[in-house]
Protein backbone atom coordinates (compact mmCIF):
# COMPACT_ATOMS: atom_id res chain seq x y z
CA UNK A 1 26.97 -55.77 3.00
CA UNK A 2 27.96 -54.93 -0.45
CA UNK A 3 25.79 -52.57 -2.69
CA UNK A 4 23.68 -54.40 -5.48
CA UNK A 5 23.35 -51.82 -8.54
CA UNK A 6 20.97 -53.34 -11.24
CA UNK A 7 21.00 -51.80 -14.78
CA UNK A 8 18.48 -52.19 -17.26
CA UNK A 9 18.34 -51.27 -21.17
CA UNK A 10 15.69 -50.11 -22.79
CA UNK A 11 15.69 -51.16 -26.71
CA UNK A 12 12.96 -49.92 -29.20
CA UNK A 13 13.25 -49.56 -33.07
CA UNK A 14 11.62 -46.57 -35.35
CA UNK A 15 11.65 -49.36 -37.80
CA UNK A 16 9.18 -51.50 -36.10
CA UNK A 17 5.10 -52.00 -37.00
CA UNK A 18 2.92 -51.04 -34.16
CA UNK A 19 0.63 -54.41 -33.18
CA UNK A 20 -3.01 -54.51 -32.89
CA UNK A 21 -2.82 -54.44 -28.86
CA UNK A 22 -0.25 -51.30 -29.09
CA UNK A 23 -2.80 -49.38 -31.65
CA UNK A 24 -5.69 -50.08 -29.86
CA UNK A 25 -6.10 -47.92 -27.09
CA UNK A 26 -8.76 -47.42 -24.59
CA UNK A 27 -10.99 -44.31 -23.54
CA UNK A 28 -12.13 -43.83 -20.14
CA UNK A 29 -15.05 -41.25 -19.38
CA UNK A 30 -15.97 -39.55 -16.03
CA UNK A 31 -19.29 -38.50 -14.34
CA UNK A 32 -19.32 -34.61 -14.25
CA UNK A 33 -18.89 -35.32 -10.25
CA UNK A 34 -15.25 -36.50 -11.42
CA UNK A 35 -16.33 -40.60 -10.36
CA UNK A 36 -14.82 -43.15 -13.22
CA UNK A 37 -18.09 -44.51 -15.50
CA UNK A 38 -17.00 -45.91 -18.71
CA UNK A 39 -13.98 -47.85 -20.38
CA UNK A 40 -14.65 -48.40 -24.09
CA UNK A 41 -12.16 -49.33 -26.59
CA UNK A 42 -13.55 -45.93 -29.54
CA UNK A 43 -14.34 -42.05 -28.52
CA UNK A 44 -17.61 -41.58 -28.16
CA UNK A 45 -17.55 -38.58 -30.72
CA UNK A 46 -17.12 -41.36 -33.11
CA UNK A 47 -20.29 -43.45 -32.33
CA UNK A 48 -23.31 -43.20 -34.23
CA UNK A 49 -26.28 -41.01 -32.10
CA UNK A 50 -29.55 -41.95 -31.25
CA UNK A 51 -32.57 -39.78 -33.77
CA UNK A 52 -35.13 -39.80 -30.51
CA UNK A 53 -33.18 -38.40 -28.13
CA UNK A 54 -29.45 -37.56 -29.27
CA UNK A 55 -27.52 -40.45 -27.18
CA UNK A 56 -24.96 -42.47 -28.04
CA UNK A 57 -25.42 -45.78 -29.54
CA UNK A 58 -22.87 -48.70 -27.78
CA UNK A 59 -23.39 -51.93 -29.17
CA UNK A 60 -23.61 -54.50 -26.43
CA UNK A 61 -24.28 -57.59 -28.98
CA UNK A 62 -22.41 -58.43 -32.13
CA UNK A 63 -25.31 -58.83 -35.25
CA UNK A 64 -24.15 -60.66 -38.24
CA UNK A 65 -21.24 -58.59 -39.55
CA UNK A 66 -21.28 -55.83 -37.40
CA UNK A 67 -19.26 -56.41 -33.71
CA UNK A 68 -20.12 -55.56 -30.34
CA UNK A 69 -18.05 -52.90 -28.39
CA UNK A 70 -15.59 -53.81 -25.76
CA UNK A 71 -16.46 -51.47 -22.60
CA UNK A 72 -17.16 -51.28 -18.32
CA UNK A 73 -19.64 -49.39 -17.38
CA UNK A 74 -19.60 -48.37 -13.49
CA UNK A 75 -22.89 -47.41 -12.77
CA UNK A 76 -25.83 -48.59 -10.76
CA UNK A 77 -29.45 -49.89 -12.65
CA UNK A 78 -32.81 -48.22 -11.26
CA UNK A 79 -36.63 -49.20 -11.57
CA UNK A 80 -37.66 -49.23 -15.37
CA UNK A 81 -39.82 -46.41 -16.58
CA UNK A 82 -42.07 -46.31 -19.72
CA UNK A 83 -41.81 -43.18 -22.25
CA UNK A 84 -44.03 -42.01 -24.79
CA UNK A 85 -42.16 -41.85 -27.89
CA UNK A 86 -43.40 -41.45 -31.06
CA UNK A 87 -45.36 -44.26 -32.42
CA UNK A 88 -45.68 -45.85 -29.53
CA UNK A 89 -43.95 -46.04 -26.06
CA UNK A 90 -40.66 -47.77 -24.49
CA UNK A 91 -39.40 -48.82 -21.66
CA UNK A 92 -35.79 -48.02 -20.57
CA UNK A 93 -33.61 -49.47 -17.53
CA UNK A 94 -31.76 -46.88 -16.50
CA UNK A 95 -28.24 -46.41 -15.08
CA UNK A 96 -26.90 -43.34 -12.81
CA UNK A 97 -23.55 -42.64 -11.39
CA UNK A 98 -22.41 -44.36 -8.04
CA UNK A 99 -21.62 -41.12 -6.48
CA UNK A 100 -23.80 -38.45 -7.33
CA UNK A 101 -27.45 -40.53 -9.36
CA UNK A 102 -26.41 -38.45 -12.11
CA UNK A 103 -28.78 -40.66 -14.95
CA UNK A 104 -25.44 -42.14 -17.51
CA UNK A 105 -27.90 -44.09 -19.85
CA UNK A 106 -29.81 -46.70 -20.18
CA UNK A 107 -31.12 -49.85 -22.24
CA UNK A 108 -34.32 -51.52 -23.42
CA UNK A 109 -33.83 -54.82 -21.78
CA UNK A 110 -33.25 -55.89 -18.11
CA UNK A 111 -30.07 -55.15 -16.38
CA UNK A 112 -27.41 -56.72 -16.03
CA UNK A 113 -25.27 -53.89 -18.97
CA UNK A 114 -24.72 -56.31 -21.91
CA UNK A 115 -27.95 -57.50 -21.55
CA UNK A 116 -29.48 -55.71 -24.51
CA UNK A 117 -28.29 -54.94 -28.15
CA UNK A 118 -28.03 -51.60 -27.21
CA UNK A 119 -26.58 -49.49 -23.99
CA UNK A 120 -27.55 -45.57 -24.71
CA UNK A 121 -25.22 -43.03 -23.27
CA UNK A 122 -27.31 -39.63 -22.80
CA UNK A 123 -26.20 -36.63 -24.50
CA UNK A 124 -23.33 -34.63 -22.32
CA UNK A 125 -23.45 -37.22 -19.53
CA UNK A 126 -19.36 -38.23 -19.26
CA UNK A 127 -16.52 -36.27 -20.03
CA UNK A 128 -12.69 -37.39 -21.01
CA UNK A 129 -11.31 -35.10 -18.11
CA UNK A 130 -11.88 -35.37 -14.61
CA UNK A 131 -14.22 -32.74 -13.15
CA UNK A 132 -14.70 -30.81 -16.07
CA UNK A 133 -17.91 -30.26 -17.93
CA UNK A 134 -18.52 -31.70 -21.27
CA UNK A 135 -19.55 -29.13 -23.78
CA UNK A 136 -22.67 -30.51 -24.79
CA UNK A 137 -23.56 -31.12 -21.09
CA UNK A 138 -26.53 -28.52 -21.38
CA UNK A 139 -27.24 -29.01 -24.96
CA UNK A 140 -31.35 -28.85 -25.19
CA UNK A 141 -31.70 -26.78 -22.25
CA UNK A 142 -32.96 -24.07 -24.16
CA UNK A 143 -35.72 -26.24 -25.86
CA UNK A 144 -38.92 -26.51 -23.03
C-alpha cells in the first residue's frame, strides 16, 4: 500500500478586521466544587450588582433598548422561599449546583431560567478557574 501524506496551509493576515463572532468571546464559571455552572457571553465583574444583597444582575429578557444576555446556566431549581426585605417581602426560586447544592442564584419568577427579567448570581458563588475559590467567596462573613 502506498503512504498517503496530506499537507495543509494555514493562511492568516495581520491586516485583517476581527468579526463580531471572533471578538465576542464567551466566559464559563465553575461551582467552588470545580462542576461547570454558567456560560455567558460578558465577565461577571462587569455586570451591574444587586443594592439588597450584592448579586449579580443577568438579564434574562430584553426591555425596550436594553438586550437580554446570552448564557446556560447548569443548575437545578428548589422550592420557592419568601424573604423579608425591606419594604416588603419576596419570593425567590432558587438554583444550587448539580454536584454539591451549593445555592448559585436565583429569580423572582417560576423556573424554568429565562423565565424572569432577572436571574441573580449570589455574591462569590462561581469562579473562572476550576477548583479555586473566588475572592469574594466569604465576603459578609464577618457581618452577623
Amino acid at each position: 500500500m502506498p503512504k498517503v501524506v496530506s499537507r495543509s496551509a494555514v493562511s492568516s493576515s495581520t491586516d485583517a478586521q476581527p468579526t463580531a463572532s471572533s471578538a465576542a468571546s464567551l466566559r464559563v464559571y465553575y461551582c467552588i466544587c470545580g462542576e461547570f455552572i454558567l456560560v455567558i457571553d460578558k465577565s461577571l465583574a462587569t455586570l451591574p450588582r444587586r443594592k439588597t444583597d450584592n448579586a449579580i444582575i443577568i438579564r434574562s429578557k430584553d426591555s425596550g433598548d436594553e438586550k437580554a444576555r446570552v448564557f446556560k446556566l447548569n443548575a437545578v431549581a428548589e422550592q420557592p422561599i419568601l424573604l423579608e426585605r425591606a419594604g416588603g417581602h419576596e419570593k425567590q426560586y432558587r438554583f444550587h449546583c448539580p454536584r454539591c447544592s451549593l445555592k448559585i442564584g436565583y429569580q423572582t419568577e417560576p423556573p424554568p431560567v429565562k423565565n424572569a427579567p432577572f436571574l441573580y448570581i449570589i455574591s462569590g458563588a462561581l469562579t473562572q478557574m476550576q477548583g479555586q475559590v473566588p475572592p469574594d467567596a466569604f465576603d459578609g462573613e464577618n457581618d452577623l
